[in-house]
C-alpha atoms as a PDB file:
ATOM      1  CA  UNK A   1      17.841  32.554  67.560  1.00  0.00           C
ATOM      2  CA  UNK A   2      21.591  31.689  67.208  1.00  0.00           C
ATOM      3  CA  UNK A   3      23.470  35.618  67.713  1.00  0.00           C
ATOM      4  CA  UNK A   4      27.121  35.887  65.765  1.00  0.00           C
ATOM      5  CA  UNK A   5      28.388  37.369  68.940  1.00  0.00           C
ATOM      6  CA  UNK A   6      27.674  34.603  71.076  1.00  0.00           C
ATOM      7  CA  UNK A   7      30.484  31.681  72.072  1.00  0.00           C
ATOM      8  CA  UNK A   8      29.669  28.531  70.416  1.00  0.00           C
ATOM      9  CA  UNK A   9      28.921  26.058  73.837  1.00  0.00           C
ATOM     10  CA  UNK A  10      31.054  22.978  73.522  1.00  0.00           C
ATOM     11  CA  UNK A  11      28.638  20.649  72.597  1.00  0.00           C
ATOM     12  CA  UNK A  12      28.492  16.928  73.384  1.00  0.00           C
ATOM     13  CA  UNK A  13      26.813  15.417  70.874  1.00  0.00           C
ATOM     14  CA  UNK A  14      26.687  11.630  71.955  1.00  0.00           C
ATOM     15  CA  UNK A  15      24.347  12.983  75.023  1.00  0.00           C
ATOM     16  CA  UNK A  16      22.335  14.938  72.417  1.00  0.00           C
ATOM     17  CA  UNK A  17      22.256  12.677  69.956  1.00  0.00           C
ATOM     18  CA  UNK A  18      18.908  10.875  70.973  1.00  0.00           C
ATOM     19  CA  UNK A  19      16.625  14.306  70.793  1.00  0.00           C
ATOM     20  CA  UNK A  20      17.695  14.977  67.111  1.00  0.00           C
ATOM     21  CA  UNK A  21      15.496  13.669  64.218  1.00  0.00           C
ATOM     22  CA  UNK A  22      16.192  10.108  62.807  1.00  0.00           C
ATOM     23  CA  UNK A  23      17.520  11.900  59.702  1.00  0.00           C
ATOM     24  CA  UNK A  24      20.256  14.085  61.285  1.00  0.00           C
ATOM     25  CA  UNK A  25      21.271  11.240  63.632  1.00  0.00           C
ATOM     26  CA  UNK A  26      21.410   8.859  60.644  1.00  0.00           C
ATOM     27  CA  UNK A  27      23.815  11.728  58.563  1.00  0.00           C
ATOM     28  CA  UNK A  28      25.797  12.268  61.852  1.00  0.00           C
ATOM     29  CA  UNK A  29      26.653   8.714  62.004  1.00  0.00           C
ATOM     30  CA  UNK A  30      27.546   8.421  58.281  1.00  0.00           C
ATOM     31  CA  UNK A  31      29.397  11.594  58.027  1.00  0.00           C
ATOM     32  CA  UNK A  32      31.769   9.919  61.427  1.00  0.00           C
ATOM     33  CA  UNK A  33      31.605   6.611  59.491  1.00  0.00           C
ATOM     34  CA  UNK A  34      33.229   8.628  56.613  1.00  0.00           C
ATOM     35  CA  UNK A  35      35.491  10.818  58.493  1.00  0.00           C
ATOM     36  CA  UNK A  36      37.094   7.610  59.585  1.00  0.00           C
ATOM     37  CA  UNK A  37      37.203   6.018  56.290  1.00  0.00           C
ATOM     38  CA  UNK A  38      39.129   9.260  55.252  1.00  0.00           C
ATOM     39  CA  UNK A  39      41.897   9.203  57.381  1.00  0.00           C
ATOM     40  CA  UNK A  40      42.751   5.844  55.229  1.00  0.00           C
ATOM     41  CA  UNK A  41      43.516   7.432  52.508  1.00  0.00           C
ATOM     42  CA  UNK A  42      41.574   5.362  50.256  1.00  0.00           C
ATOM     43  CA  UNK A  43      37.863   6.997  50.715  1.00  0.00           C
ATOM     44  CA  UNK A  44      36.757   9.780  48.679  1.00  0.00           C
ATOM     45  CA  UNK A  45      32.896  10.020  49.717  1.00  0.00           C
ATOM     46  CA  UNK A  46      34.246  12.096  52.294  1.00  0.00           C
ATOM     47  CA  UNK A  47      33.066  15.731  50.828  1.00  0.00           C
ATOM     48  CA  UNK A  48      29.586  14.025  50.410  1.00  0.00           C
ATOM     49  CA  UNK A  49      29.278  12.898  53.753  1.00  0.00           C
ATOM     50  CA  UNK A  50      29.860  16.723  55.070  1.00  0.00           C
ATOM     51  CA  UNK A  51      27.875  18.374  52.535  1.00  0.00           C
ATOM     52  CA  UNK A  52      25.133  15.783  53.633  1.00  0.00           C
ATOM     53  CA  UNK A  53      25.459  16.275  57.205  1.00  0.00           C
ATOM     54  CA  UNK A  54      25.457  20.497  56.527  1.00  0.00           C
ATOM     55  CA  UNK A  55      22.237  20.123  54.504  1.00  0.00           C
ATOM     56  CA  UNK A  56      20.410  17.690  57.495  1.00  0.00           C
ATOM     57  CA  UNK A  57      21.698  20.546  59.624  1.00  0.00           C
ATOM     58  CA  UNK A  58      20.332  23.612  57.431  1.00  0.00           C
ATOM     59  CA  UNK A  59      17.167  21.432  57.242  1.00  0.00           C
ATOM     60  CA  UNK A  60      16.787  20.199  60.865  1.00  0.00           C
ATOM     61  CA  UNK A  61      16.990  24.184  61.479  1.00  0.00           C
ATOM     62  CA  UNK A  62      14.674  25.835  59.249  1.00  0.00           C
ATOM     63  CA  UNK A  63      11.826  23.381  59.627  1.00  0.00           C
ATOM     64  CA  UNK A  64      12.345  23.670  63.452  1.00  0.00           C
ATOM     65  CA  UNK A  65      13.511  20.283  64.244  1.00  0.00           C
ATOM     66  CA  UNK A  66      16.621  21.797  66.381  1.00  0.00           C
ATOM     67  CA  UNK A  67      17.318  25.151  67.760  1.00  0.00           C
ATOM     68  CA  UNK A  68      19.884  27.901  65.784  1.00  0.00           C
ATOM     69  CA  UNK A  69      22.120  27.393  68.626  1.00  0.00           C
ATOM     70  CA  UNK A  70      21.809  23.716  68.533  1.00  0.00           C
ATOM     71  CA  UNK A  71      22.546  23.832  64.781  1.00  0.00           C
ATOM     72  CA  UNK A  72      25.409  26.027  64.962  1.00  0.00           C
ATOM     73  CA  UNK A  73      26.871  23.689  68.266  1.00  0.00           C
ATOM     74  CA  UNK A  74      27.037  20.803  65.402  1.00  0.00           C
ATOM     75  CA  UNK A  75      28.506  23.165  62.681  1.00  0.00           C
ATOM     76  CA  UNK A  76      30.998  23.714  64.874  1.00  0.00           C
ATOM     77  CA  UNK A  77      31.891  20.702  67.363  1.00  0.00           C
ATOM     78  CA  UNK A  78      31.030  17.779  64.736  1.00  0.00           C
ATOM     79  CA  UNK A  79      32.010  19.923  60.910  1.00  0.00           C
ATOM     80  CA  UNK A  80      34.562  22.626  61.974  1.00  0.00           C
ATOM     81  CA  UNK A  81      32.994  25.133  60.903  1.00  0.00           C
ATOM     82  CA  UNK A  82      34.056  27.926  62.560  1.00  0.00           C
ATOM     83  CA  UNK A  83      31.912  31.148  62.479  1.00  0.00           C
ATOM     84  CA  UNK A  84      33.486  34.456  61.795  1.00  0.00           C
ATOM     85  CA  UNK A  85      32.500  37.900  61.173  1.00  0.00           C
END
């Protein structure tokens, strides 16, 4: 299990991105489609790509699909999310 006081591991995700379930590689791939889009200007699916992609995450987790650590590597390395006491 993931522990608060452990460094997040840089995480590459293109070499990981194979071992994840269809579904999280699918909302990866849209929510870096989106990001993209965003930097246009002219996109504004852009909050529902990353609430998407944090949902496939939370779910990936719980039902065991991908490790804590794994799950918090992606929150942090592919949202931002940075995780603070």
């Amino acid at each position: 299990m993931y522990d608060i006081f452990t460094p997040i591991k840089e995480y590459d995700v293109a070499t990981q991105f194979s071992i994840f379930p269809s579904y999280l590689q699918e909302s990866i791939k849209q929510y870096k489609i989106g990001e993209e889009k965003a930097k246009t200007g002219k996109y504004f699916g852009y909050d529902n790509d990353f609430c998407q992609l944090q949902s496939d995450i939370n779910i990936a987790e719980v039902s065991g699909d991908i490790t804590s650590e794994q799950a918090w590597a992606l929150r942090h390395n592919v949202l931002g999310i940075i995780n603070r006491i």
